[in-house]
Protein backbone atom coordinates (compact mmCIF):
# COMPACT_ATOMS: atom_id res chain seq x y z
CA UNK A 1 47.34 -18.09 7.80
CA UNK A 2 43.87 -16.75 7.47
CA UNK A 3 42.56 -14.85 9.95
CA UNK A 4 38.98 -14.92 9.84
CA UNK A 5 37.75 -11.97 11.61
CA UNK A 6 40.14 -9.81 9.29
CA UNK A 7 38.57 -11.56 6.22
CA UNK A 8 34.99 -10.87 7.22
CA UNK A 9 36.08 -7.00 8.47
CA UNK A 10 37.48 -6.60 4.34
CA UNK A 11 34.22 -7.82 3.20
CA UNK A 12 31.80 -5.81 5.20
CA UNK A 13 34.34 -2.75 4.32
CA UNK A 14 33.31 -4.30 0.19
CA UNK A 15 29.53 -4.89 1.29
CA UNK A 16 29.55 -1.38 2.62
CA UNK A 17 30.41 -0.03 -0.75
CA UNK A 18 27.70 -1.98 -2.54
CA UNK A 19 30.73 -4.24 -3.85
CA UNK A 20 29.10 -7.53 -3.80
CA UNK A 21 31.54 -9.33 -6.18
CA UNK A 22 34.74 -7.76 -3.95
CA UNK A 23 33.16 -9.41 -0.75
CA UNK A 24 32.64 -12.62 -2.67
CA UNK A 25 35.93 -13.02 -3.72
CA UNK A 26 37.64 -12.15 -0.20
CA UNK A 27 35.37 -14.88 1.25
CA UNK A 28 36.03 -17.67 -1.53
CA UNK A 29 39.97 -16.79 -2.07
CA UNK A 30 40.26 -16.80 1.73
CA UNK A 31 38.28 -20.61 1.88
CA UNK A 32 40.44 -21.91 -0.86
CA UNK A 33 43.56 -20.74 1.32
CA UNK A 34 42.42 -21.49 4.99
CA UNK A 35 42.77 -24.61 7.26
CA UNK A 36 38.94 -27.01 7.46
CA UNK A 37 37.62 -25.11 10.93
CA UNK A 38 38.54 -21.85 9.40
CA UNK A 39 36.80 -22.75 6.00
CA UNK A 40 33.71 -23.53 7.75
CA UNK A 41 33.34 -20.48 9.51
CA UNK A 42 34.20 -18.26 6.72
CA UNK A 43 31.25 -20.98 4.52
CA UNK A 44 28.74 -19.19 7.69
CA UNK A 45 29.99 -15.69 6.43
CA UNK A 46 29.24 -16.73 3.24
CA UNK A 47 25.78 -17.97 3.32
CA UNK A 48 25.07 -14.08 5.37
CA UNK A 49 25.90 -12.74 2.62
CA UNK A 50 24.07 -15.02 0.21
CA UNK A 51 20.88 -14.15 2.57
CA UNK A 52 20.88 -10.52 1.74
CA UNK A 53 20.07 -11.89 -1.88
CA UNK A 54 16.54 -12.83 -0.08
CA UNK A 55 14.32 -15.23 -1.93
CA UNK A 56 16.91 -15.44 -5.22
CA UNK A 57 19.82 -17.46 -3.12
CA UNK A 58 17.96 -19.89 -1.30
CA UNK A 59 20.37 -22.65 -2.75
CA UNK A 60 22.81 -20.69 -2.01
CA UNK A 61 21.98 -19.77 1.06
CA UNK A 62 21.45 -23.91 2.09
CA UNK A 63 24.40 -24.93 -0.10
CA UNK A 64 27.02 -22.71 2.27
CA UNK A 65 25.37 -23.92 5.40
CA UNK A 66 25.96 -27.26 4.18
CA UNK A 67 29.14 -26.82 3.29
CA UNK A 68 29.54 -25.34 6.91
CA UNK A 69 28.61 -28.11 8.72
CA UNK A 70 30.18 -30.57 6.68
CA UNK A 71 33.42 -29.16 6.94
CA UNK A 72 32.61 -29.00 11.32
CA UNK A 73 29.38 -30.72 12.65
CA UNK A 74 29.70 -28.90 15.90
CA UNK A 75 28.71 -25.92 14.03
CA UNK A 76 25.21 -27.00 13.72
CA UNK A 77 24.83 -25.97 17.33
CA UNK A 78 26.65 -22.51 16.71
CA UNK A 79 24.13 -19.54 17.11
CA UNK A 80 24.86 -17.98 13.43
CA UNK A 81 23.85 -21.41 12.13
CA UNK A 82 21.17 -21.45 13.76
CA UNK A 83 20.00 -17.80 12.90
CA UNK A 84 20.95 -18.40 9.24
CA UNK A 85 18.85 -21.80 9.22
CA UNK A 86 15.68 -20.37 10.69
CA UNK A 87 15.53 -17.60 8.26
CA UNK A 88 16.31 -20.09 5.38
CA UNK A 89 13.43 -22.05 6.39
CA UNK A 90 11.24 -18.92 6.88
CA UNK A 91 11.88 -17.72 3.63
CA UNK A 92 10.91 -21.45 2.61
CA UNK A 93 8.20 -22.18 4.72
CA UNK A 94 6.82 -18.89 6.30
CA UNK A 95 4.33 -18.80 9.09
CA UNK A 96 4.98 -22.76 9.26
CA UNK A 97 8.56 -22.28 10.05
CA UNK A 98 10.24 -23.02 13.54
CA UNK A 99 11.47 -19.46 15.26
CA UNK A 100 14.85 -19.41 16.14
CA UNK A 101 15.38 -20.58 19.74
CA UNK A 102 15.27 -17.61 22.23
CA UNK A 103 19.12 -18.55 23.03
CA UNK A 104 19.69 -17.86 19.55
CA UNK A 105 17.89 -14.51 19.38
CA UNK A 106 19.95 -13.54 22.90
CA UNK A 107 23.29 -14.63 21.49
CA UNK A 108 26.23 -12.58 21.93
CA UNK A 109 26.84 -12.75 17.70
CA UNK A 110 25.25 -9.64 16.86
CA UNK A 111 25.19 -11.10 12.86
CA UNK A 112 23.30 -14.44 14.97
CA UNK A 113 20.62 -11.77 16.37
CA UNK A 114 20.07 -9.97 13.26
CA UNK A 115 19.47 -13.04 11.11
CA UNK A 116 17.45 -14.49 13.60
CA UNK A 117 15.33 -11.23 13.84
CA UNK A 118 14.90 -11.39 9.78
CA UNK A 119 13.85 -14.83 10.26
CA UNK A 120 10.99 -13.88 12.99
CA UNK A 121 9.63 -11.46 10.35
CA UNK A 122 9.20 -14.23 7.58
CA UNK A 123 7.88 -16.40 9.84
CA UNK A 124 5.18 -13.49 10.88
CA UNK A 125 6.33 -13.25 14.51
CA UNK A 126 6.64 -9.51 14.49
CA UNK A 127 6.46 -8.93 18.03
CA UNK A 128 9.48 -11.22 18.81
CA UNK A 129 11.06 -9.23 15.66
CA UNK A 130 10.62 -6.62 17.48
CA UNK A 131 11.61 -7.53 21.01
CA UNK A 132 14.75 -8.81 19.78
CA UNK A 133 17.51 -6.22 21.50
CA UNK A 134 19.73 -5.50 18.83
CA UNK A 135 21.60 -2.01 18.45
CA UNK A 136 22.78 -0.55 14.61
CA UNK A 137 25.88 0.50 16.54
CA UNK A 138 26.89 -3.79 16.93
CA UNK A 139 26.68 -4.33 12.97
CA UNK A 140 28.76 -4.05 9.86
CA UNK A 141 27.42 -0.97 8.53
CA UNK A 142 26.17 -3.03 4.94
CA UNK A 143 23.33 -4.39 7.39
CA UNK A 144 22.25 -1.12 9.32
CA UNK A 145 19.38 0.31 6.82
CA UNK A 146 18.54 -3.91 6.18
CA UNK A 147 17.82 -3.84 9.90
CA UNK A 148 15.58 -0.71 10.45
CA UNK A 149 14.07 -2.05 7.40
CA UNK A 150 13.25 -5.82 9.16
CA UNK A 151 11.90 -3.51 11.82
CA UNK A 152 9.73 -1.51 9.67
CA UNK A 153 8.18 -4.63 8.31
CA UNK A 154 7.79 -6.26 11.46
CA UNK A 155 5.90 -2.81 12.81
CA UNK A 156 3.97 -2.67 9.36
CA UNK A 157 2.94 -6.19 9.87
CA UNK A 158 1.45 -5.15 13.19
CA UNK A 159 -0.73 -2.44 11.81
CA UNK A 160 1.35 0.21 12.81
CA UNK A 161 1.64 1.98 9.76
CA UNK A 162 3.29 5.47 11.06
CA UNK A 163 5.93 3.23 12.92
CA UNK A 164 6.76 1.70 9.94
CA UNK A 165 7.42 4.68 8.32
CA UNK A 166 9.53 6.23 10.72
CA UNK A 167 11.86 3.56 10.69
CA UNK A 168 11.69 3.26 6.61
CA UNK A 169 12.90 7.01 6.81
CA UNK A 170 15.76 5.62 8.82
CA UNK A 171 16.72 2.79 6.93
CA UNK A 172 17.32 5.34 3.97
CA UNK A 173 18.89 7.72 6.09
CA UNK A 174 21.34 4.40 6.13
CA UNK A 175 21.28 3.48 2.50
CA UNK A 176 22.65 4.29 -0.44
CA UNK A 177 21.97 4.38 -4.13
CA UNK A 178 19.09 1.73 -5.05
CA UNK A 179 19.05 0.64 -1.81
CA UNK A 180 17.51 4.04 -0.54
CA UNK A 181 15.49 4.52 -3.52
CA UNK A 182 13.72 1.34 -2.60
CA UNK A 183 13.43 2.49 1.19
CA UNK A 184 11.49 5.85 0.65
CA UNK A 185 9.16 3.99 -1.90
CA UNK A 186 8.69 1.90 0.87
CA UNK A 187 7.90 5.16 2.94
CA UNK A 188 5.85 6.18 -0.24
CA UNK A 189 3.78 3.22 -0.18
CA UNK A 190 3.03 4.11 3.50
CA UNK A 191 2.08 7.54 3.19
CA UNK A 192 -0.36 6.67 0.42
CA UNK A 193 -1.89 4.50 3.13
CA UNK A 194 -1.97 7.10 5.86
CA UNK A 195 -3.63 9.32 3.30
CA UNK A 196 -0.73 11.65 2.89
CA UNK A 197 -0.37 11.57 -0.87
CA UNK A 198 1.77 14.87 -0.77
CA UNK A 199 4.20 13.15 1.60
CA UNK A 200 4.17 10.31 -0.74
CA UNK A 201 5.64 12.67 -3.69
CA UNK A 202 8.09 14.28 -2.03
CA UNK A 203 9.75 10.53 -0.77
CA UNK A 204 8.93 9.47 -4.95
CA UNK A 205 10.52 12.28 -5.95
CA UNK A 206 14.00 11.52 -3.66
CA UNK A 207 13.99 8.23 -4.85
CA UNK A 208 13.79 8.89 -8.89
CA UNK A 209 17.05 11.33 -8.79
CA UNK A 210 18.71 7.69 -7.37
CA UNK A 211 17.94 5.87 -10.51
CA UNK A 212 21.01 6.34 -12.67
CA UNK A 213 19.77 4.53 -15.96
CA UNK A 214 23.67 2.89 -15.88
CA UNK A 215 22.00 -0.46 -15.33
CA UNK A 216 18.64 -0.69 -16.44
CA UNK A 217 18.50 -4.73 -15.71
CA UNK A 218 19.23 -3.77 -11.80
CA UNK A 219 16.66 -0.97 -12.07
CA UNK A 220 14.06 -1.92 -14.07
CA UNK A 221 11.18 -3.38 -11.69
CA UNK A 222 12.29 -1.41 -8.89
CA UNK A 223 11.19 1.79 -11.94
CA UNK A 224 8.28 0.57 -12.22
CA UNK A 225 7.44 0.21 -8.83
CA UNK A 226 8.22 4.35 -8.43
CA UNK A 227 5.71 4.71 -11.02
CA UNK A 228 3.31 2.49 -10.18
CA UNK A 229 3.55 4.41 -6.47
CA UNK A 230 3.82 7.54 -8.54
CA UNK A 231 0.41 7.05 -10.06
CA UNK A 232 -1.18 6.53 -6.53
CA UNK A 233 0.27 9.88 -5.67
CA UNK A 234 -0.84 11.45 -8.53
CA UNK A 235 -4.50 10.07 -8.63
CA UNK A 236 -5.33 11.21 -5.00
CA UNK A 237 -3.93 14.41 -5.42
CA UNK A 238 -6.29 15.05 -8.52
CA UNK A 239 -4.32 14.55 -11.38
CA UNK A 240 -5.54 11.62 -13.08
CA UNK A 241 -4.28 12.15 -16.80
CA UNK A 242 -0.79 12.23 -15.09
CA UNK A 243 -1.05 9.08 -13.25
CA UNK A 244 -2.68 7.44 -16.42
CA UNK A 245 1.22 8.30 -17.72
CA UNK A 246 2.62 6.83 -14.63
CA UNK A 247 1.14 3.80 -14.47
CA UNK A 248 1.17 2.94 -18.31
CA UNK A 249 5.10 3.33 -17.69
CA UNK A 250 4.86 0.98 -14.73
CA UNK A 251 3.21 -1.49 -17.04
CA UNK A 252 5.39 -1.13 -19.54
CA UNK A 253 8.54 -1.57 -17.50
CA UNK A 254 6.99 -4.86 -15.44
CA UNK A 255 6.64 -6.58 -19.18
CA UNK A 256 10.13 -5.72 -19.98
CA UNK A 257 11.58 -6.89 -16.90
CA UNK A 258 9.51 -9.23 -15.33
CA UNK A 259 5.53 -9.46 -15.35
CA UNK A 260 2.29 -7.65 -15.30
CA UNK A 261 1.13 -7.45 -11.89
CA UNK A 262 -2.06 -7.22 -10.12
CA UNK A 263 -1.61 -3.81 -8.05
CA UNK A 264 -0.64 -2.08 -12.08
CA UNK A 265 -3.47 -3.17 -13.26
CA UNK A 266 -5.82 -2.74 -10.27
CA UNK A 267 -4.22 1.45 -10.54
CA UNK A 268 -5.15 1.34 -14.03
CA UNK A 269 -8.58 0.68 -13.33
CA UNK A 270 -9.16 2.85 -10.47
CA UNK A 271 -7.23 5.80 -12.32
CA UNK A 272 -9.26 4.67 -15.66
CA UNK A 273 -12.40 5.40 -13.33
CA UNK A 274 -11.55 8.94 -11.77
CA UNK A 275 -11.52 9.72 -15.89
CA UNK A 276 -14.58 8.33 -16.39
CA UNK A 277 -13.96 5.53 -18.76
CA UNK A 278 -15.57 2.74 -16.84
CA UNK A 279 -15.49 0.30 -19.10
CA UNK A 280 -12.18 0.19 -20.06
CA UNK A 281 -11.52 0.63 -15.95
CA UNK A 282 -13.78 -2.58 -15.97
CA UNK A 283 -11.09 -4.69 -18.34
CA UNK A 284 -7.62 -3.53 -15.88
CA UNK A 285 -10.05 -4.69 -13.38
CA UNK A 286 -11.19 -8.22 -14.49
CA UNK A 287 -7.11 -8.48 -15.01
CA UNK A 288 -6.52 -7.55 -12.03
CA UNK A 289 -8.25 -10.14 -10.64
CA UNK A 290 -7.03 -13.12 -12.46
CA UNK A 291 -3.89 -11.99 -11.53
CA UNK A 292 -4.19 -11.46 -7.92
CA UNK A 293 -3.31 -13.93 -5.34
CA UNK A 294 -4.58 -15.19 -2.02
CA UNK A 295 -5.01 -11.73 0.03
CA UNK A 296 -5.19 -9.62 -2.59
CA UNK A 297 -8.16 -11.07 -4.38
CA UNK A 298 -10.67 -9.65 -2.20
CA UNK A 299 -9.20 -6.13 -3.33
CA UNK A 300 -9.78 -6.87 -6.74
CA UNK A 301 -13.36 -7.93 -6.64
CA UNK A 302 -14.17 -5.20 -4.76
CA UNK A 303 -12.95 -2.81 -7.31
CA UNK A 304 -14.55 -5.14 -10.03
CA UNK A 305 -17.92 -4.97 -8.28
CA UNK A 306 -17.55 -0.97 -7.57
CA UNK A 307 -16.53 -0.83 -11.33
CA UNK A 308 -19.85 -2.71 -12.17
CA UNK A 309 -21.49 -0.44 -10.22
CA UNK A 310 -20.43 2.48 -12.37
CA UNK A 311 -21.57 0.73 -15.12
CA UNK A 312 -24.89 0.81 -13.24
CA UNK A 313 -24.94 -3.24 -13.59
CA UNK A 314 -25.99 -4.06 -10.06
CA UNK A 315 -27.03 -7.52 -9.81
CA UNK A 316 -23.00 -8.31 -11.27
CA UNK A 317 -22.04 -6.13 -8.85
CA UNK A 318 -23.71 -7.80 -6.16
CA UNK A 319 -21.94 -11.51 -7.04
CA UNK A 320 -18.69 -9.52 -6.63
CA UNK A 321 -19.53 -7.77 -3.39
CA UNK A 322 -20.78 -10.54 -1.88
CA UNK A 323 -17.54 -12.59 -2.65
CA UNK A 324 -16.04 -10.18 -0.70
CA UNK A 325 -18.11 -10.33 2.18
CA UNK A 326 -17.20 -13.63 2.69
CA UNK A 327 -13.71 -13.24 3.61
CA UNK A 328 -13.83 -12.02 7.25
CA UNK A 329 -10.18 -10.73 7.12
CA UNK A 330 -10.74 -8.19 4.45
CA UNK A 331 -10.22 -4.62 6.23
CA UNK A 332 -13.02 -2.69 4.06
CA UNK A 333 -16.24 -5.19 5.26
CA UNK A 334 -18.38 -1.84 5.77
CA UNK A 335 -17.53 -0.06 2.29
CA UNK A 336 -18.99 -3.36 0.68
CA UNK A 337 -21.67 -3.48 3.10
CA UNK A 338 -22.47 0.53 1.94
CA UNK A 339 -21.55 -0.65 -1.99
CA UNK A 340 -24.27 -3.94 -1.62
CA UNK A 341 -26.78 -1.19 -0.11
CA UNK A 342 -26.29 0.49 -3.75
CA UNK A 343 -26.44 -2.36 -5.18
CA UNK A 344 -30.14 -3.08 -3.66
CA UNK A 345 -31.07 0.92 -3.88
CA UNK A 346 -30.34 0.72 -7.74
CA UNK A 347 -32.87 -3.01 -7.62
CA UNK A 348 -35.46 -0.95 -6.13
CA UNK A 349 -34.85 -2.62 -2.50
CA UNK A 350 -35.11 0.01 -0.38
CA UNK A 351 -35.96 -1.26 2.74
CA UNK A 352 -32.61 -3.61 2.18
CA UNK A 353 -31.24 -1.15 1.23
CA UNK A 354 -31.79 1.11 4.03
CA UNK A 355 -30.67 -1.74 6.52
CA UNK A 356 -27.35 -2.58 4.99
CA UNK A 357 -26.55 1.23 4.42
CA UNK A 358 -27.35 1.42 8.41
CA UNK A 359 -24.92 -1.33 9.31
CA UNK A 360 -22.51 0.12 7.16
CA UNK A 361 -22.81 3.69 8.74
CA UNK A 362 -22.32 1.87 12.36
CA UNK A 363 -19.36 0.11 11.32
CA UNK A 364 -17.98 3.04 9.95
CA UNK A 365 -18.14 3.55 6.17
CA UNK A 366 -19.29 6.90 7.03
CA UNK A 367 -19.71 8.41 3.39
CA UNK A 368 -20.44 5.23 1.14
CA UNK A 369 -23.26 4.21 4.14
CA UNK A 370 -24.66 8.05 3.63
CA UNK A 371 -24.72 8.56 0.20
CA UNK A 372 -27.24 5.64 0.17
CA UNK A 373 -29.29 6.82 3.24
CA UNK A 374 -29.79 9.86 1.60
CA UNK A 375 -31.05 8.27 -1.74
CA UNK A 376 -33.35 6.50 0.08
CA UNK A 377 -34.69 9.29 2.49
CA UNK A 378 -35.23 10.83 -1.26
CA UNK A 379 -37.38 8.18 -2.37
CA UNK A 380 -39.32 7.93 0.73
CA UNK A 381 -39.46 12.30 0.49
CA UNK A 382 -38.08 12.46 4.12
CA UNK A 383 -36.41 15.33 2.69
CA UNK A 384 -35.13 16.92 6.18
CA UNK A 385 -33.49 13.30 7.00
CA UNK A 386 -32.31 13.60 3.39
CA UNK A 387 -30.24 16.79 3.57
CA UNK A 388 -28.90 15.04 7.04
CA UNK A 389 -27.33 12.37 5.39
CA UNK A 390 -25.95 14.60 2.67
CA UNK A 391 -24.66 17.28 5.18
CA UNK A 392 -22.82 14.79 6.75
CA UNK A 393 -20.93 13.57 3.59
CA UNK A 394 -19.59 17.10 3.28
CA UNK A 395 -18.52 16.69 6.85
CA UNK A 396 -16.56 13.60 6.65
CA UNK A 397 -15.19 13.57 2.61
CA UNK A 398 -12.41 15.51 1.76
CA UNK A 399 -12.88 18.58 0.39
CA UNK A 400 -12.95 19.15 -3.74
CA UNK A 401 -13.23 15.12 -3.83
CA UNK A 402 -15.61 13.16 -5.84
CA UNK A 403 -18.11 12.26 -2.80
CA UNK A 404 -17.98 16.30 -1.46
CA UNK A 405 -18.98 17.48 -4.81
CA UNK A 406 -21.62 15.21 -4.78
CA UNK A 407 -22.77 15.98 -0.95
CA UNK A 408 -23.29 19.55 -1.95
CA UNK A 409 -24.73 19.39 -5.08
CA UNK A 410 -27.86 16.89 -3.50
CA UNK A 411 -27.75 19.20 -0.63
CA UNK A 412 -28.75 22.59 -2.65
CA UNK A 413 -31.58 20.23 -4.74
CA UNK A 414 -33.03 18.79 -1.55
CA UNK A 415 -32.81 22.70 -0.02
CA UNK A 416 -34.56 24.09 -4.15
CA UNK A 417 -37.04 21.26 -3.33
CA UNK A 418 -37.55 22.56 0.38
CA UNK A 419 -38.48 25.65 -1.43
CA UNK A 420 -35.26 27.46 -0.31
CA UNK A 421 -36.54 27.57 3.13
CA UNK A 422 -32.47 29.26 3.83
CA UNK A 423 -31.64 29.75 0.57
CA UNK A 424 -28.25 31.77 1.78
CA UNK A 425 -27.15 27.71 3.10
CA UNK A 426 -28.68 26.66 -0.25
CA UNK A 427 -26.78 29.26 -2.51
CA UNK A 428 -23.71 27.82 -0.45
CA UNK A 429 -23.74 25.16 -1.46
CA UNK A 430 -25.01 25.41 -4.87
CA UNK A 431 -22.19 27.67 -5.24
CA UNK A 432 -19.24 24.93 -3.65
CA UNK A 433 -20.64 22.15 -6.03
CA UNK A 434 -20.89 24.30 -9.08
CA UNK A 435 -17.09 25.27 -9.04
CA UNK A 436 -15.92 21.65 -9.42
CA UNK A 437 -18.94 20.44 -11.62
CA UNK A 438 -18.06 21.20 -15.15
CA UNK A 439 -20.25 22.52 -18.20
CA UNK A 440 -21.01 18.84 -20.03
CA UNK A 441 -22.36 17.52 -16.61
CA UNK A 442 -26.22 17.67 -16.44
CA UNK A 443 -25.93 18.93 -12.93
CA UNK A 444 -24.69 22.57 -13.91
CA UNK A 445 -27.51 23.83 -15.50
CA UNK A 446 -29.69 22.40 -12.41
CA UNK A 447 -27.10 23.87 -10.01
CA UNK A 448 -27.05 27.22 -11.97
CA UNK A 449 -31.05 27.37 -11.55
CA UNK A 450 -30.76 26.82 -8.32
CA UNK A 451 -27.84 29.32 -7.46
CA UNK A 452 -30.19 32.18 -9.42
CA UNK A 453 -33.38 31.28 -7.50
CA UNK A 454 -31.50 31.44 -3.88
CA UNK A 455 -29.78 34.61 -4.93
CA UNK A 456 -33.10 36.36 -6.30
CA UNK A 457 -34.64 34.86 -2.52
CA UNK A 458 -31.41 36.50 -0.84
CA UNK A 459 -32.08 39.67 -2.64
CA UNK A 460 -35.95 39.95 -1.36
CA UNK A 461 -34.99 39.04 1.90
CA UNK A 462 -32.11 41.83 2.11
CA UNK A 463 -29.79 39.03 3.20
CA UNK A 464 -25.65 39.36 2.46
CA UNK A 465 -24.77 37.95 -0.92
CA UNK A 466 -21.86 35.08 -0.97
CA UNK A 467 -18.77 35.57 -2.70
């Protein structure tokens, strides 16, 4: 007689182990073998573990729930049913999906509660996700990191990104094998967007020793998602020609086991950019965009128009930027406002200009909005509100980037046109921009004048020369 309690015990002790095929065949050998109520219970199991297939087993997933109530109709009112149906039809349906009843997400089936928790994350209900009481300590130990995971996503969903990652660290600490690789790349991803690209590498570099190369198939897009998350890391902590590596090997993998994606190619550009080589940066970003979807289009025209930019093709820009603009739930609203400012500095709009670049700076695009301010205040000769704006892009950009570089080398030609009026702050920042501004840019012979002039003032004045 089959027991099944002791059948689904010997395949979460398979599932545990990663042995997917062992837990199948307990399940199926024990259906063939048990009475009809038994089979139909044990069809429940099945379709659980058919769900942690996600999107790849939705037949499967409905064909075992059929097969379960088929075999007893009073199961349709049983709480794992339930749990298992909402989060089919969430995976199916999404935010259109019915939630699973609150007496399914308080039933006293632990497996009930944590499918019906997966299936309030599809459905984009992260709060109930969330509020869903459900301790690792009441599930098979194959579904502990899956949970912290569903909880991570739920938290993510919300906007809280550091949440997210703390329980992504936990779901590894759970894992094993692929499994954690995937969960610190998750962590990765997030510490890219908290701005922690150090972080980032250190998770990226944990995951790639779990990548075994035994089964390339199994491994293959999950590869190129390290190195696609790889390049990011690489890029923002300034090693572009590294991360051009990276994410060619990302693109290479996604043709070989899958296809080219948008967030590759949208990498590829924005690396492609930090080299200077804007127009083939322009090309991974026109691809990007035709291969973006929904939500992530707006990304990819605002790279396009940025990329445009570059090119110093503004009124192309503009088309882009304002496509943007019109989708009120794109996060970055003020960087295009600052970005269509340039756009109308470069058209000789100033006064446009100037009033988009001010919105922008209110809303919070801090640098972009200044860089423009600046320009203007330049045009206009408003020289002291000039070296304002520029001072304050040193503030706020991080230090070494692209935009500090550029803060301090207008700040020491506003101060030589000034007529060194403190030419010790001058030679300062001369000095700053000239380390990271190499020989082939025009800007290091100007920034060499100027260095010489402010010294030679220093000298006359007796003042303290600058290391």
């Amino acid at each position: 007689m089959i027991d099944v309690a002791t059948t689904w015990q010997q395949a979460c002790t398979a599932l545990a182990g990663d042995d997917y095929d062992t837990a199948f065949s307990v399940l199926t050998g024990a259906m063939h073998e048990a009475a009809k109520p038994t089979r139909a219970r044990l069809a429940l199991y099945l379709a659980s573990v058919h769900a942690l297939y996600g999107d790849a087993a939705l037949a499967e997933v409905g064909a075992a729930l059929q097969q379960a109530r088929t075999l007893d109709p009073a199961l349709r009112g049983d709480p794992l049913y339930l749990a298992l149906n909402a989060e089919l039809g969430a995976r199916t349906l999404g935010a259109e999906a019915a939630p699973p009843a609150p007496e399914v997400r308080a039933a006293a089936d632990p497996l009930a509660r944590y499918h019906a928790l997966a299936a309030l994350s599809l459905a984009e209900q992260p709060q109930g996700a969330l509020d869903l009481e459900l301790a690792l300590s009441e599930l098979p130990r194959h579904l502990g990191w899956r949970l912290r995971s569903w909880q991570a996503d739920a938290e993510e969903q919300l906007g809280h990104t550091e949440q997210a990652a703390h329980l992504y660290a936990e779901a590894a600490h759970h894992a094993q094998g692929l499994n954690r690789a995937v969960m610190l790349q998750e962590g990765a991803a997030l510490q890219l967007q908290l701005g922690d690209p150090a972080a980032a590498a250190t998770l990226l570099e944990q995951a790639r020793a779990l990548y075994t190369g035994r089964d390339p198939e199994e491994e293959g897009l999950n590869l190129a998602t390290w190195h696609y998350l790889q390049a990011q890391a690489l890029l923002n902590l300034g090693k572009p020609e590294e991360a051009l590596s990276a994410v060619r090997e990302a693109d290479r993998l996604e043709r070989t086991h899958g296809d080219p994606s948008y967030g590759v190619a949208l990498v590829w550009g924005q690396v492609l950019t930090h080299l200077g080589q804007h127009e083939e940066a322009l090309r991974h970003f026109e691809r990007a965009l035709a291969l973006a979807q929904g939500p992530d289009r707006p990304y990819a025209q605002h790279e396009l128009g940025v990329a445009l930019l570059d090119l110093d093709r503004p009124v192309e820009a503009r088309e882009r930027l304002e496509a943007v603009l019109s989708d009120p739930e794109y996060p970055y609203a003020p960087e295009v406002l600052a970005d269509l400012a340039e756009c109308d500095y470069r058209l000789g709009r100033l006064q446009e200009a100037q009033t988009a670049a001010e919105q922008a700076l209110a809303q919070g695009a801090v640098i972009p909005a200044s860089l423009v301010l600046g320009s203007v205040a330049l045009e206009y000769y408003h020289l002291d509100e000039a070296l304002e704006h520029y001072e304050r892009v040193i503030r706020e950009a991080a230090p070494e980037s692209r935009d500090w570089v550029t803060g301090h080398q207008m700040a020491a030609d506003v101060m030589a046109q000034q007529g060194f009026l403190n030419p010790a702050a001058a030679y300062a920042h001369a000095q700053q921009a000239l380390a990271h501004t190499p020989e082939s840019d025009d800007w290091h012979s100007t920034l060499r004048d100027h260095l010489t002039k402010a010294e030679t003032l220093m000298g006359q004045g007796g003042g303290r020369m600058l290391n």
